[in-house]
PDB file of N, CA and C in Angstrom:
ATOM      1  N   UNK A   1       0.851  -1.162   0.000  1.00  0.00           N
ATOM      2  CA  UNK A   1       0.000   0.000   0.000  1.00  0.00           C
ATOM      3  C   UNK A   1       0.899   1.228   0.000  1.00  0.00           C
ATOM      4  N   UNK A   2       0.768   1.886  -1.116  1.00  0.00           N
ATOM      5  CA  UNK A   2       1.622   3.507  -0.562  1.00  0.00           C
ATOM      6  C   UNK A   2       1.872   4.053   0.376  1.00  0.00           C
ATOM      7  N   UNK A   3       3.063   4.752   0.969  1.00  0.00           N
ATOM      8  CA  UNK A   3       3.536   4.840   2.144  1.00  0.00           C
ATOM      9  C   UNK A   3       2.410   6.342   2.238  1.00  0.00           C
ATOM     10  N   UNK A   4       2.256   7.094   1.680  1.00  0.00           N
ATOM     11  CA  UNK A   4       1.483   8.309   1.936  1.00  0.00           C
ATOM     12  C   UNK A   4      -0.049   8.105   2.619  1.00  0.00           C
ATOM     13  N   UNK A   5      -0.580   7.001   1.701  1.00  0.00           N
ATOM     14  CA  UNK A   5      -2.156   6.439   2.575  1.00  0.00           C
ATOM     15  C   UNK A   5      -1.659   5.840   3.327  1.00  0.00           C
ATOM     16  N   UNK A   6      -0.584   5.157   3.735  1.00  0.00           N
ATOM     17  CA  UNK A   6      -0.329   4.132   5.257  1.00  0.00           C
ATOM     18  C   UNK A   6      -0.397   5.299   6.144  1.00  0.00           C
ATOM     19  N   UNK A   7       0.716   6.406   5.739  1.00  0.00           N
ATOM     20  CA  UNK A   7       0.786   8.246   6.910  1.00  0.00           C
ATOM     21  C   UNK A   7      -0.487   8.534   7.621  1.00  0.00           C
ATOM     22  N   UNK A   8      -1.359   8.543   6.586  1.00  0.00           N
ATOM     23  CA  UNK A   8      -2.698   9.310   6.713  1.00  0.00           C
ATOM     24  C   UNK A   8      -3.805   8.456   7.071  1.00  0.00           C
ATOM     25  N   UNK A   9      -3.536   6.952   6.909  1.00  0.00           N
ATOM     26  CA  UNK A   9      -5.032   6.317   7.512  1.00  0.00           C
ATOM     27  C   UNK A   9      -4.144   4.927   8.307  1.00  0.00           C
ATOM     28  N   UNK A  10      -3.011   4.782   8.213  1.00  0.00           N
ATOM     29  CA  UNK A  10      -2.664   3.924   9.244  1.00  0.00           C
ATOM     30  C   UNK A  10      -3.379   3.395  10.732  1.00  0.00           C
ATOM     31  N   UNK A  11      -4.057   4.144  11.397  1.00  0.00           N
ATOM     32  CA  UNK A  11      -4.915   4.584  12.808  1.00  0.00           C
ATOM     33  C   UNK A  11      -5.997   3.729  12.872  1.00  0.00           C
ATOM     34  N   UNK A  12      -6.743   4.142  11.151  1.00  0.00           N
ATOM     35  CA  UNK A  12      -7.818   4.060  11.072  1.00  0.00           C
ATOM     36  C   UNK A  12      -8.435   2.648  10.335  1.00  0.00           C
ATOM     37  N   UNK A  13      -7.321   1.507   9.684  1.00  0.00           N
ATOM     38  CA  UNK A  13      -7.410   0.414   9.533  1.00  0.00           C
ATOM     39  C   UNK A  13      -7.273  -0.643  10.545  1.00  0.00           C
ATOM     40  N   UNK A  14      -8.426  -1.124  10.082  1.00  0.00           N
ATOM     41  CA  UNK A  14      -8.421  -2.497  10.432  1.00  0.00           C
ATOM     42  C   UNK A  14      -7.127  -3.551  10.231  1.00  0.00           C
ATOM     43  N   UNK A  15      -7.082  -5.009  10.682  1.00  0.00           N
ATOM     44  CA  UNK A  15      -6.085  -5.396  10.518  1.00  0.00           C
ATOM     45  C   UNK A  15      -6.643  -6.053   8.664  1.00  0.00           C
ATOM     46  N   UNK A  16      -8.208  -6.322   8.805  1.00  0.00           N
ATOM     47  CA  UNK A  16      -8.412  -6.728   7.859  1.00  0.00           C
ATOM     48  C   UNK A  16      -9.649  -6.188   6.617  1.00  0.00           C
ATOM     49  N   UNK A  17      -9.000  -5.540   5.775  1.00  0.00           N
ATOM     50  CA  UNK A  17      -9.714  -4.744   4.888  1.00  0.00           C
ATOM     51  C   UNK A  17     -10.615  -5.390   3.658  1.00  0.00           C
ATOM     52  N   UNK A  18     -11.585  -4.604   3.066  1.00  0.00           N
ATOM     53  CA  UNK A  18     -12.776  -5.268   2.630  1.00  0.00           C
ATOM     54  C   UNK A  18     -12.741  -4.884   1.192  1.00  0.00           C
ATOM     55  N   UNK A  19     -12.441  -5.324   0.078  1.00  0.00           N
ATOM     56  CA  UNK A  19     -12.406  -5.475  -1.014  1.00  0.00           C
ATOM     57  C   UNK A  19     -13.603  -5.379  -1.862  1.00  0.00           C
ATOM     58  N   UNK A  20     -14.247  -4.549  -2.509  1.00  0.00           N
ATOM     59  CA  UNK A  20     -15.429  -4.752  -3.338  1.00  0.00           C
ATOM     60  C   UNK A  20     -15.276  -4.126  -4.588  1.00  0.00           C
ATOM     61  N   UNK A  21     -15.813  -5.248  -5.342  1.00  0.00           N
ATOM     62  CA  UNK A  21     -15.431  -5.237  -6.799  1.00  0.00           C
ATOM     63  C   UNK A  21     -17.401  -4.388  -7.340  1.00  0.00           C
ATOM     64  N   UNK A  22     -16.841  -4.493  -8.764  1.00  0.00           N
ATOM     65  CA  UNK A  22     -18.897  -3.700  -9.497  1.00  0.00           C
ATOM     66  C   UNK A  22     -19.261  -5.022  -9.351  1.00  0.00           C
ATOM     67  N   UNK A  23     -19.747  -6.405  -9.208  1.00  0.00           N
ATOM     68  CA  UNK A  23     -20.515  -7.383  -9.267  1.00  0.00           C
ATOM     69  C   UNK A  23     -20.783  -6.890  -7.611  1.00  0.00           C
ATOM     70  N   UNK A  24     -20.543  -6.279  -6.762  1.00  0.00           N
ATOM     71  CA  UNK A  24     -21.278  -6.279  -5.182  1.00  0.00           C
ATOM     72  C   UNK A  24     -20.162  -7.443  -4.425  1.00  0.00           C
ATOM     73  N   UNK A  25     -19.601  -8.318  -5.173  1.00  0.00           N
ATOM     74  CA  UNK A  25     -19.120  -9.645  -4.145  1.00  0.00           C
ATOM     75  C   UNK A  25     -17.595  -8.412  -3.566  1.00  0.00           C
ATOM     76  N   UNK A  26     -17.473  -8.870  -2.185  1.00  0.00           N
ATOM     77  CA  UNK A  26     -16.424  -8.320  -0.953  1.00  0.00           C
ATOM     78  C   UNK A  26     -15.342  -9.360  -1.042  1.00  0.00           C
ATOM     79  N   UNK A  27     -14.268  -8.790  -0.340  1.00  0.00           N
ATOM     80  CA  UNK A  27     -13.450 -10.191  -0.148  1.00  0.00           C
ATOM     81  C   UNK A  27     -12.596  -9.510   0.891  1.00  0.00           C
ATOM     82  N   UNK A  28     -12.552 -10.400   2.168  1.00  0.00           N
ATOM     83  CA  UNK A  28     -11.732  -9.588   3.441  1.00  0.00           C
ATOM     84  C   UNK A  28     -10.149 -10.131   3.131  1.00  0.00           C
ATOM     85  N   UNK A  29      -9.242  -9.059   3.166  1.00  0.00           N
ATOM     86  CA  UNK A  29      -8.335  -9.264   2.891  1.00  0.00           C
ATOM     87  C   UNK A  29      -7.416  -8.907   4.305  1.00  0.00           C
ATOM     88  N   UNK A  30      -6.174  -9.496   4.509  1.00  0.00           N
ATOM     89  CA  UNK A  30      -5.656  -8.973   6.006  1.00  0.00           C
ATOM     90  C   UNK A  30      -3.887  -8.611   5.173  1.00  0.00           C
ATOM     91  N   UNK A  31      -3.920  -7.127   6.221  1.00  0.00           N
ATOM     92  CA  UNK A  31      -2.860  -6.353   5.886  1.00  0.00           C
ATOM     93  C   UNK A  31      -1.522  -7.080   6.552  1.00  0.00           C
ATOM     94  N   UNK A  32      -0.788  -6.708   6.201  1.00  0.00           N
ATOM     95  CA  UNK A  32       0.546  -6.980   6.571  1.00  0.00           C
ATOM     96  C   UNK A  32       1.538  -6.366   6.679  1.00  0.00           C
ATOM     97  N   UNK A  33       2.525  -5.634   8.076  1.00  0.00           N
ATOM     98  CA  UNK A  33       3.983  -4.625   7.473  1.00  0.00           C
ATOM     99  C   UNK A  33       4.827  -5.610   7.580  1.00  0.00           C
ATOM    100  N   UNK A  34       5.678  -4.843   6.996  1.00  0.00           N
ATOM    101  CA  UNK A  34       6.952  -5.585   7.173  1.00  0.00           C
ATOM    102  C   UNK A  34       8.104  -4.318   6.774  1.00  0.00           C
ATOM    103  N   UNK A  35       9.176  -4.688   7.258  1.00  0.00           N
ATOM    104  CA  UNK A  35       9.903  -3.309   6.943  1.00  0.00           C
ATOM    105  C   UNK A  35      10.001  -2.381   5.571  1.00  0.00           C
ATOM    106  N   UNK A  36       9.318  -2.980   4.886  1.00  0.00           N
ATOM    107  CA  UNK A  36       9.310  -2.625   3.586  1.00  0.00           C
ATOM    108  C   UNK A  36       8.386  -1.918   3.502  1.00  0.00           C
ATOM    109  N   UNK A  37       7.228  -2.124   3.908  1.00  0.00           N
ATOM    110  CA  UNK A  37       6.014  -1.396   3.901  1.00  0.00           C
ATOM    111  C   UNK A  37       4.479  -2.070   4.426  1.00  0.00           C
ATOM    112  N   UNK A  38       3.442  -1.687   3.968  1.00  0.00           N
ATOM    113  CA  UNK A  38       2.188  -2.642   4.293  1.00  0.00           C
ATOM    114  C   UNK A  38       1.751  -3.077   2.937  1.00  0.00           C
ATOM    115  N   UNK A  39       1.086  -4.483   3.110  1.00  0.00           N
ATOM    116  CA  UNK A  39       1.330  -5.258   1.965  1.00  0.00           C
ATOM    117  C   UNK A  39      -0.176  -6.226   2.049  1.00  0.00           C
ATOM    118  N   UNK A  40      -1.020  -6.205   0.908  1.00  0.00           N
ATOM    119  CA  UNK A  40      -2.284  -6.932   0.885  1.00  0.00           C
ATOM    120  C   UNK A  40      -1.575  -8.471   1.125  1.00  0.00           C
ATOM    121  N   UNK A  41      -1.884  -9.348   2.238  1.00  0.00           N
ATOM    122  CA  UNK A  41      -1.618 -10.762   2.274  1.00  0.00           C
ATOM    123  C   UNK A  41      -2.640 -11.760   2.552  1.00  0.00           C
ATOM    124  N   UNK A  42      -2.973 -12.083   3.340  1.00  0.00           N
ATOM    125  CA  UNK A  42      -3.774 -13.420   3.450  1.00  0.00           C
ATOM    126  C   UNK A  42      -5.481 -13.255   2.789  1.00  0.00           C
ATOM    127  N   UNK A  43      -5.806 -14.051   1.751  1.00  0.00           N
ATOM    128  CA  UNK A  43      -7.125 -13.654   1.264  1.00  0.00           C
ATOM    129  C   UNK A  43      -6.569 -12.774  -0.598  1.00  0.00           C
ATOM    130  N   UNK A  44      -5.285 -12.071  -0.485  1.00  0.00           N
ATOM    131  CA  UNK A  44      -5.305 -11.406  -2.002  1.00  0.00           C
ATOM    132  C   UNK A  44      -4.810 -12.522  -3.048  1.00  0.00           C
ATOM    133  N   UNK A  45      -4.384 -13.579  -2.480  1.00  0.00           N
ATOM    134  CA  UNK A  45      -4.202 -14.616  -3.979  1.00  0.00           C
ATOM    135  C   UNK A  45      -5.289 -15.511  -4.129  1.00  0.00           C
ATOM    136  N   UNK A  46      -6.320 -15.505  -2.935  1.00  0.00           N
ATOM    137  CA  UNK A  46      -7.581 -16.226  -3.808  1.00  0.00           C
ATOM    138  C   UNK A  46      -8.275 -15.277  -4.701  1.00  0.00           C
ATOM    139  N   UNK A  47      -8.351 -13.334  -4.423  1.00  0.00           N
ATOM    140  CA  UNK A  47      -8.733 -12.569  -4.687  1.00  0.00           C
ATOM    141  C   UNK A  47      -8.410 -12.765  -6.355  1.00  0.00           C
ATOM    142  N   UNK A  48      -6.720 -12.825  -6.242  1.00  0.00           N
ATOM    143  CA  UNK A  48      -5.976 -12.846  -7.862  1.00  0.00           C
ATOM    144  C   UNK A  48      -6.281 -13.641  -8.202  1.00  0.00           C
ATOM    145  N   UNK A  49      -6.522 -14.980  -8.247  1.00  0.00           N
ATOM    146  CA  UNK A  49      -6.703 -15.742  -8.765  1.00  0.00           C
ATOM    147  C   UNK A  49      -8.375 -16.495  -9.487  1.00  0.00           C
ATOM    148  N   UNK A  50      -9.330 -15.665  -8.343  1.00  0.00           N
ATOM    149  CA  UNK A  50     -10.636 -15.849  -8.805  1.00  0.00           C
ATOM    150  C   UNK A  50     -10.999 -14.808 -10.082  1.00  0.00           C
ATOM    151  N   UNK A  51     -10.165 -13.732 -10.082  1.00  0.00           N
ATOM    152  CA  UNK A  51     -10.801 -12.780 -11.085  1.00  0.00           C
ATOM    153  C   UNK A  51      -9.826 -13.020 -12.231  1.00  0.00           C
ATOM    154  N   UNK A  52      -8.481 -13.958 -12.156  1.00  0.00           N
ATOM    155  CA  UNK A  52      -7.704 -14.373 -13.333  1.00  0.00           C
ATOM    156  C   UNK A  52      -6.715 -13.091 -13.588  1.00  0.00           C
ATOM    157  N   UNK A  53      -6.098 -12.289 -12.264  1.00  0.00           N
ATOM    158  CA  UNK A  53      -5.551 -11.164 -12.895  1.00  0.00           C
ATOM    159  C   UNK A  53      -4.228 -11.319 -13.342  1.00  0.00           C
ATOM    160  N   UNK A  54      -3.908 -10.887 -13.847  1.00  0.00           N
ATOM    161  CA  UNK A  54      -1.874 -11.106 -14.439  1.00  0.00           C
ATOM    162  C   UNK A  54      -1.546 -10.097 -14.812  1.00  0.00           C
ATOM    163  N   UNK A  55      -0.240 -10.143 -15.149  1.00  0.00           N
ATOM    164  CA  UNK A  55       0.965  -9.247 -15.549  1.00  0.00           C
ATOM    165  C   UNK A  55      -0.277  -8.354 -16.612  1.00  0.00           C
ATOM    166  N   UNK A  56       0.531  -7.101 -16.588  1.00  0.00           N
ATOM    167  CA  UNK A  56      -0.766  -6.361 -17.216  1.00  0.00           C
ATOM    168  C   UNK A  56      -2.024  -5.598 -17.093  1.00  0.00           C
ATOM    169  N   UNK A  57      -2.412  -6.638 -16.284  1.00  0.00           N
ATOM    170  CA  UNK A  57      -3.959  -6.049 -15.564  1.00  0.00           C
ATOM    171  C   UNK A  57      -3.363  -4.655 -14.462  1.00  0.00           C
ATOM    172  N   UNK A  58      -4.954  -3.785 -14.931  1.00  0.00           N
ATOM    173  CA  UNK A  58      -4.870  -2.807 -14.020  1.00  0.00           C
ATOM    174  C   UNK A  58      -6.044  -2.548 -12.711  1.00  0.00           C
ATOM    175  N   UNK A  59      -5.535  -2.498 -11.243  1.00  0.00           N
ATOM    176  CA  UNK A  59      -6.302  -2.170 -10.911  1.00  0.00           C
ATOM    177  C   UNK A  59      -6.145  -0.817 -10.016  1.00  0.00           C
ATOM    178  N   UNK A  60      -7.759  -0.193  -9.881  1.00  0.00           N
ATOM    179  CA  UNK A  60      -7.681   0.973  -9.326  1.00  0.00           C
ATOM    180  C   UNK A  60      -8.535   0.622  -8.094  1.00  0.00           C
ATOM    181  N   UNK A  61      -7.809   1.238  -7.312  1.00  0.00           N
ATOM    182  CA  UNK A  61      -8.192   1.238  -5.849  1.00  0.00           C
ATOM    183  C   UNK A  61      -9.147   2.560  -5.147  1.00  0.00           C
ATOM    184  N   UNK A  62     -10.276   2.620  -4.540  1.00  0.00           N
ATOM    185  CA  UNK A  62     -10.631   3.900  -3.654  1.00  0.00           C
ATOM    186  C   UNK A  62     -11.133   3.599  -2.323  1.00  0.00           C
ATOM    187  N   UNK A  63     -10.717   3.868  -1.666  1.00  0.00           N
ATOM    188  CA  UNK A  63     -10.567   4.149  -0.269  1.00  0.00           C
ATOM    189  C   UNK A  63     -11.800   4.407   0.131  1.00  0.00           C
ATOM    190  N   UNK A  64     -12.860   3.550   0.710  1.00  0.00           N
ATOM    191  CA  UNK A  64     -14.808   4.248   0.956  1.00  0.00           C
ATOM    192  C   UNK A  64     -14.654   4.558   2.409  1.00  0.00           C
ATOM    193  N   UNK A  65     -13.701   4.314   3.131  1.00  0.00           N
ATOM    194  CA  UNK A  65     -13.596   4.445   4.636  1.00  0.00           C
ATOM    195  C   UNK A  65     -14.028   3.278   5.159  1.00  0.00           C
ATOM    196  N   UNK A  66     -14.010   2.979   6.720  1.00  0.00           N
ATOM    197  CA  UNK A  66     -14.392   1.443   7.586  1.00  0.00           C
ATOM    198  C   UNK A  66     -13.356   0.459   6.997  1.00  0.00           C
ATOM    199  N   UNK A  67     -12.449   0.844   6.653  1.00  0.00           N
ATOM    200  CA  UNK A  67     -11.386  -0.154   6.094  1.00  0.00           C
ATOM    201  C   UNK A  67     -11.893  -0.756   4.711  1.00  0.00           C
ATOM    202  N   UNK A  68     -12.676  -0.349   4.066  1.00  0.00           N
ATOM    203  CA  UNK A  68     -13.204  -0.372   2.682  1.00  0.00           C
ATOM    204  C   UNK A  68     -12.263   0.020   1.293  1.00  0.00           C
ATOM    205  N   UNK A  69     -12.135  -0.587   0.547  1.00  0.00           N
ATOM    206  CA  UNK A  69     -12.151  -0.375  -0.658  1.00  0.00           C
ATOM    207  C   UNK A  69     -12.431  -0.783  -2.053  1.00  0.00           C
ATOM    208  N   UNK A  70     -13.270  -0.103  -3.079  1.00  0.00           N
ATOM    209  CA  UNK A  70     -13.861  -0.135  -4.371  1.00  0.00           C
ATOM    210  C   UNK A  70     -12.781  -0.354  -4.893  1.00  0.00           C
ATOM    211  N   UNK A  71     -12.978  -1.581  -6.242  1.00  0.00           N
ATOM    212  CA  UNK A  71     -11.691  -1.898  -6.801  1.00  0.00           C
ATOM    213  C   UNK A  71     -12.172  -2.248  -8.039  1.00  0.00           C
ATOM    214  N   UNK A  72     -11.492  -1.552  -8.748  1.00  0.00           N
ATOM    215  CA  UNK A  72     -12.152  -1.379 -10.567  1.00  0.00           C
ATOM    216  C   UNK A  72     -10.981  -2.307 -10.958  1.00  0.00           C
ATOM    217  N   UNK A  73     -11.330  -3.382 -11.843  1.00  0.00           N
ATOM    218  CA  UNK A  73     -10.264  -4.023 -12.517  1.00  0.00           C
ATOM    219  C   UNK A  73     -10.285  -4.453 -14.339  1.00  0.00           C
ATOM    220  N   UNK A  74      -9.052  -3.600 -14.267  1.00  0.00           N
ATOM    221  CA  UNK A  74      -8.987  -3.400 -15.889  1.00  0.00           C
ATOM    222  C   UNK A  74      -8.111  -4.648 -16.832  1.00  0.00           C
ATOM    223  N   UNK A  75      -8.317  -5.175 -17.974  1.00  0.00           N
ATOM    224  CA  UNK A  75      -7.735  -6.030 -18.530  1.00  0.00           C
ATOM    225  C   UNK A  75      -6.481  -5.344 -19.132  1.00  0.00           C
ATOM    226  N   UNK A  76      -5.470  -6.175 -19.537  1.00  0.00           N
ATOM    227  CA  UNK A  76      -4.732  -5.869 -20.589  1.00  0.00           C
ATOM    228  C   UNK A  76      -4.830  -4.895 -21.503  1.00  0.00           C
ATOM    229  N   UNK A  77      -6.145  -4.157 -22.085  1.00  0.00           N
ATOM    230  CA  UNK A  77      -6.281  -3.736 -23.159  1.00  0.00           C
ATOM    231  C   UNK A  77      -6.663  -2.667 -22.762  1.00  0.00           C
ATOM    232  N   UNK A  78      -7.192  -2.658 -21.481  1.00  0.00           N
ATOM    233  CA  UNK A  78      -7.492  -1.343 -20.741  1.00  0.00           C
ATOM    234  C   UNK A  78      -9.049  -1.004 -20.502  1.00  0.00           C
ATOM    235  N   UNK A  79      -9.757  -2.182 -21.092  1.00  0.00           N
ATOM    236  CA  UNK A  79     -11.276  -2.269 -20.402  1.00  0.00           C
ATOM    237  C   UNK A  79     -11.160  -2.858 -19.246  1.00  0.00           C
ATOM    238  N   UNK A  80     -12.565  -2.753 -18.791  1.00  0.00           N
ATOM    239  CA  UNK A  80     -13.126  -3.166 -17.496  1.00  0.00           C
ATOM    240  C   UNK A  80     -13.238  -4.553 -17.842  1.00  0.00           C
ATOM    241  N   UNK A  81     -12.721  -5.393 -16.479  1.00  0.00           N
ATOM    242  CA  UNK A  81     -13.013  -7.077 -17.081  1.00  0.00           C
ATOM    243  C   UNK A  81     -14.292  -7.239 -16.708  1.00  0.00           C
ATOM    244  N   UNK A  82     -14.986  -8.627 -17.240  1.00  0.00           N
ATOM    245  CA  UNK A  82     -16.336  -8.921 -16.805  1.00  0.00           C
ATOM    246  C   UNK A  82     -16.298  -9.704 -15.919  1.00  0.00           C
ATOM    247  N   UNK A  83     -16.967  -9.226 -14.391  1.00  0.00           N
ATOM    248  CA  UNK A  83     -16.934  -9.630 -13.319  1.00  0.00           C
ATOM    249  C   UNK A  83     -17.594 -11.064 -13.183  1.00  0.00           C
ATOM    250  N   UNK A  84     -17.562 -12.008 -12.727  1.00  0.00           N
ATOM    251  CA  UNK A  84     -18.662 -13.381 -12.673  1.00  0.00           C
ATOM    252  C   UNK A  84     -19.862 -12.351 -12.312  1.00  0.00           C
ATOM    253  N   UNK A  85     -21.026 -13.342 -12.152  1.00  0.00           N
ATOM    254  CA  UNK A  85     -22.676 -13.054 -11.779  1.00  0.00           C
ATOM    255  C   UNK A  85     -22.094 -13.792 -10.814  1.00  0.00           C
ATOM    256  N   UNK A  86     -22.052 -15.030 -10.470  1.00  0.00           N
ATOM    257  CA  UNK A  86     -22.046 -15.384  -8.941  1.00  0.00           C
ATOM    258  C   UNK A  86     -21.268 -15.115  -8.251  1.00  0.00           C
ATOM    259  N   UNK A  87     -20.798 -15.021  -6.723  1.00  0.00           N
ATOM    260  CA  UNK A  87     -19.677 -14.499  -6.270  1.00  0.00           C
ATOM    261  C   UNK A  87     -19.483 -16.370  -5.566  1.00  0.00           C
ATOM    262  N   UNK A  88     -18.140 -15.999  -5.307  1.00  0.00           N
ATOM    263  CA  UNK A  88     -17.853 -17.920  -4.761  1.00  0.00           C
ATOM    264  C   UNK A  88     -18.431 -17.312  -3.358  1.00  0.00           C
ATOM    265  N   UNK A  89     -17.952 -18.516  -2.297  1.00  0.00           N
ATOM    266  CA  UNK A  89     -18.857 -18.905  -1.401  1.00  0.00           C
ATOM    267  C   UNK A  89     -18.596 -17.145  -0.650  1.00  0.00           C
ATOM    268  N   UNK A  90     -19.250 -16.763   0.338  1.00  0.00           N
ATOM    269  CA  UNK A  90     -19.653 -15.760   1.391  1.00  0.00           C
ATOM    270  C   UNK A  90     -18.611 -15.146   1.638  1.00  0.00           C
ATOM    271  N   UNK A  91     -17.577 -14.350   0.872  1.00  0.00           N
ATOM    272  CA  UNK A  91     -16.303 -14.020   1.688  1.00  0.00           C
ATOM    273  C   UNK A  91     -16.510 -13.036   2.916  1.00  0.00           C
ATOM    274  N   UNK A  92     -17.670 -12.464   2.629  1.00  0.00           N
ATOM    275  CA  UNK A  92     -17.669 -10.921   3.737  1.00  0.00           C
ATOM    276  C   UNK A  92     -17.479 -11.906   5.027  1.00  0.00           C
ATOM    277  N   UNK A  93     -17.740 -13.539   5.319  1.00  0.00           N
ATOM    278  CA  UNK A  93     -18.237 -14.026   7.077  1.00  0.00           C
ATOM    279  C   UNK A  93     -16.862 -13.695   7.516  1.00  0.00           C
ATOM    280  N   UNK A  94     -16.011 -14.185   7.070  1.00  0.00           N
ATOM    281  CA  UNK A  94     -14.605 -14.565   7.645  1.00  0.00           C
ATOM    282  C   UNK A  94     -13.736 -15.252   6.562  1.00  0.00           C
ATOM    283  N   UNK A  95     -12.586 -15.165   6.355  1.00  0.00           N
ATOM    284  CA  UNK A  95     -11.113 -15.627   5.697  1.00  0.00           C
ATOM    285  C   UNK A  95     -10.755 -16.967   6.383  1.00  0.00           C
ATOM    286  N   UNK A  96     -10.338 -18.100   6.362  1.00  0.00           N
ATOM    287  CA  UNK A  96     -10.080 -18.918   7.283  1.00  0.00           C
ATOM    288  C   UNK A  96      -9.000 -18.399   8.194  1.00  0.00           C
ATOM    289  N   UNK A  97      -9.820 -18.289   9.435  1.00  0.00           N
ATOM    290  CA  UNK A  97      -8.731 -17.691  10.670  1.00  0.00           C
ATOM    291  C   UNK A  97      -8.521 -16.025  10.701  1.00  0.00           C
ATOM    292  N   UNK A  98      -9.324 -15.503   9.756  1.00  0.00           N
ATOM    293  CA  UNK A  98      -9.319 -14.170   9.900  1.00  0.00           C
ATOM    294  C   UNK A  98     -10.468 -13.697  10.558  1.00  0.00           C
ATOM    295  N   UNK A  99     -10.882 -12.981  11.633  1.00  0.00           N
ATOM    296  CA  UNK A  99     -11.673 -12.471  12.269  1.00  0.00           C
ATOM    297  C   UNK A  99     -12.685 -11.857  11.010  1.00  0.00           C
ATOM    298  N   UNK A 100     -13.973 -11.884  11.170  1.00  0.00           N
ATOM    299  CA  UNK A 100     -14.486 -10.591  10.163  1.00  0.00           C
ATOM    300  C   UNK A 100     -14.359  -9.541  11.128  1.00  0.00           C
ATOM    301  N   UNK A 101     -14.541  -9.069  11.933  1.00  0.00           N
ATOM    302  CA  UNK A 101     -14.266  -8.247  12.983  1.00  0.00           C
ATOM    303  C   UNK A 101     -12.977  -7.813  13.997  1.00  0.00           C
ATOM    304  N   UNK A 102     -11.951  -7.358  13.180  1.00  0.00           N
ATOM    305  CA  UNK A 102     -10.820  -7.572  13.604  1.00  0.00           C
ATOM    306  C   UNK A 102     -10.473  -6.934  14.761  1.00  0.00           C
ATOM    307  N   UNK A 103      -9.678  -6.781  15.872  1.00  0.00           N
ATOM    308  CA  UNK A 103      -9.726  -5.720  17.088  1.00  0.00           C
ATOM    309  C   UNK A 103      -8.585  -5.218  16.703  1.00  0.00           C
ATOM    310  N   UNK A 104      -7.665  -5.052  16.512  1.00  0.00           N
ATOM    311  CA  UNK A 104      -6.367  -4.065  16.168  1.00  0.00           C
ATOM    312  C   UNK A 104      -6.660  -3.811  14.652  1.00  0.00           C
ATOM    313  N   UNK A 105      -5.107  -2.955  14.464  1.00  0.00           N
ATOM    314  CA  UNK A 105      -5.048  -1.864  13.447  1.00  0.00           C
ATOM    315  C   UNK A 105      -4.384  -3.140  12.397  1.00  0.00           C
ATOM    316  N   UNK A 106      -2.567  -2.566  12.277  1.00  0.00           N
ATOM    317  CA  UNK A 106      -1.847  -3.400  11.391  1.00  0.00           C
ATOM    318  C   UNK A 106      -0.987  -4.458  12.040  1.00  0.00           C
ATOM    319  N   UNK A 107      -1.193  -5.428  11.057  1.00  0.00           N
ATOM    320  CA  UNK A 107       0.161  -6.634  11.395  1.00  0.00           C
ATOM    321  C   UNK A 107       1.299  -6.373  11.434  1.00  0.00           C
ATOM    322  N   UNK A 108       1.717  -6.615  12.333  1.00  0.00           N
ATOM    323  CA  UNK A 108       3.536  -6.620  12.455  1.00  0.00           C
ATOM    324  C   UNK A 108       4.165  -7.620  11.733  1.00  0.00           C
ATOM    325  N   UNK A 109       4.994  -7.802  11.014  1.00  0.00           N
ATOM    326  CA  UNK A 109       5.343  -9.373  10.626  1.00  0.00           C
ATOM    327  C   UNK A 109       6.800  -9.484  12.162  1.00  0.00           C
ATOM    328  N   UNK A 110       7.083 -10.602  12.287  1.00  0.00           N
ATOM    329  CA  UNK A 110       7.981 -10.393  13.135  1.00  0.00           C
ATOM    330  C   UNK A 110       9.405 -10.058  13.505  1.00  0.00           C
ATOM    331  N   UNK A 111       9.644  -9.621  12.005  1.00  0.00           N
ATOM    332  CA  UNK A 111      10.592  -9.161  11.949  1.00  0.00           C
ATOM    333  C   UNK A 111      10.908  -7.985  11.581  1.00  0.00           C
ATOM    334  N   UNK A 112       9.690  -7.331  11.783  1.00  0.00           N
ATOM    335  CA  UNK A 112       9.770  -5.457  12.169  1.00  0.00           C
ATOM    336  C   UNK A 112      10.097  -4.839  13.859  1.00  0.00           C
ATOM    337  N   UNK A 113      10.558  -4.224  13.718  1.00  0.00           N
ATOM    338  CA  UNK A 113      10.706  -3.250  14.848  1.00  0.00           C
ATOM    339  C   UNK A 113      10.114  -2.353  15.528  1.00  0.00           C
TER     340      UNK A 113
END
């Protein structure tokens, strides 16, 4: 995640943020630092992998607040891809082992300081 939105809403995230694409389907995703920075991890490669994204693809991110964000995803060519009609099973309940209701902010990995 850009170090400028980590500055400015760091406080105000959850540990685990909510992904929504134009079909309505969510997907809780849980953040991660590490000295490098904060980093989408547990939950974003079923994310990549259900919508088929790769080298190329663009996506745009907006920030709705509550640890929310709208996520437009563009193909290769620079259209909008076509989202499924069904969404897979319930992601908004829970991630396996991810709280839907998280009580802290960001993950530490353990080898930050």
């Amino acid at each position: 995640m850009p170090t400028a939105f980590m500055r400015d809403y760091r406080e105000s995230l959850e540990q685990v943020v909510l992904l929504k694409v134009s079909s309505g389907a969510s997907w809780p995703i849980e953040l991660i630092q590490i000295e490098f920075g904060t980093w989408l991890d547990k939950g974003w490669k079923d994310f990549v992998e259900y919508y088929s994204i790769r080298e190329c693809h663009f996506l745009v991110f907006k920030y709705s607040g509550g640890s929310q964000f709208q996520v437009i995803i563009f193909n290769p060519s620079t259209s909008e891809i076509e989202y499924p009609l069904e969404a897979p099973e319930d992601h908004e309940e829970s991630y396996e082992g991810v709280p839907s209701t998280p009580q802290f902010a960001i993950a530490k990995s353990e080898n930050s300081d």
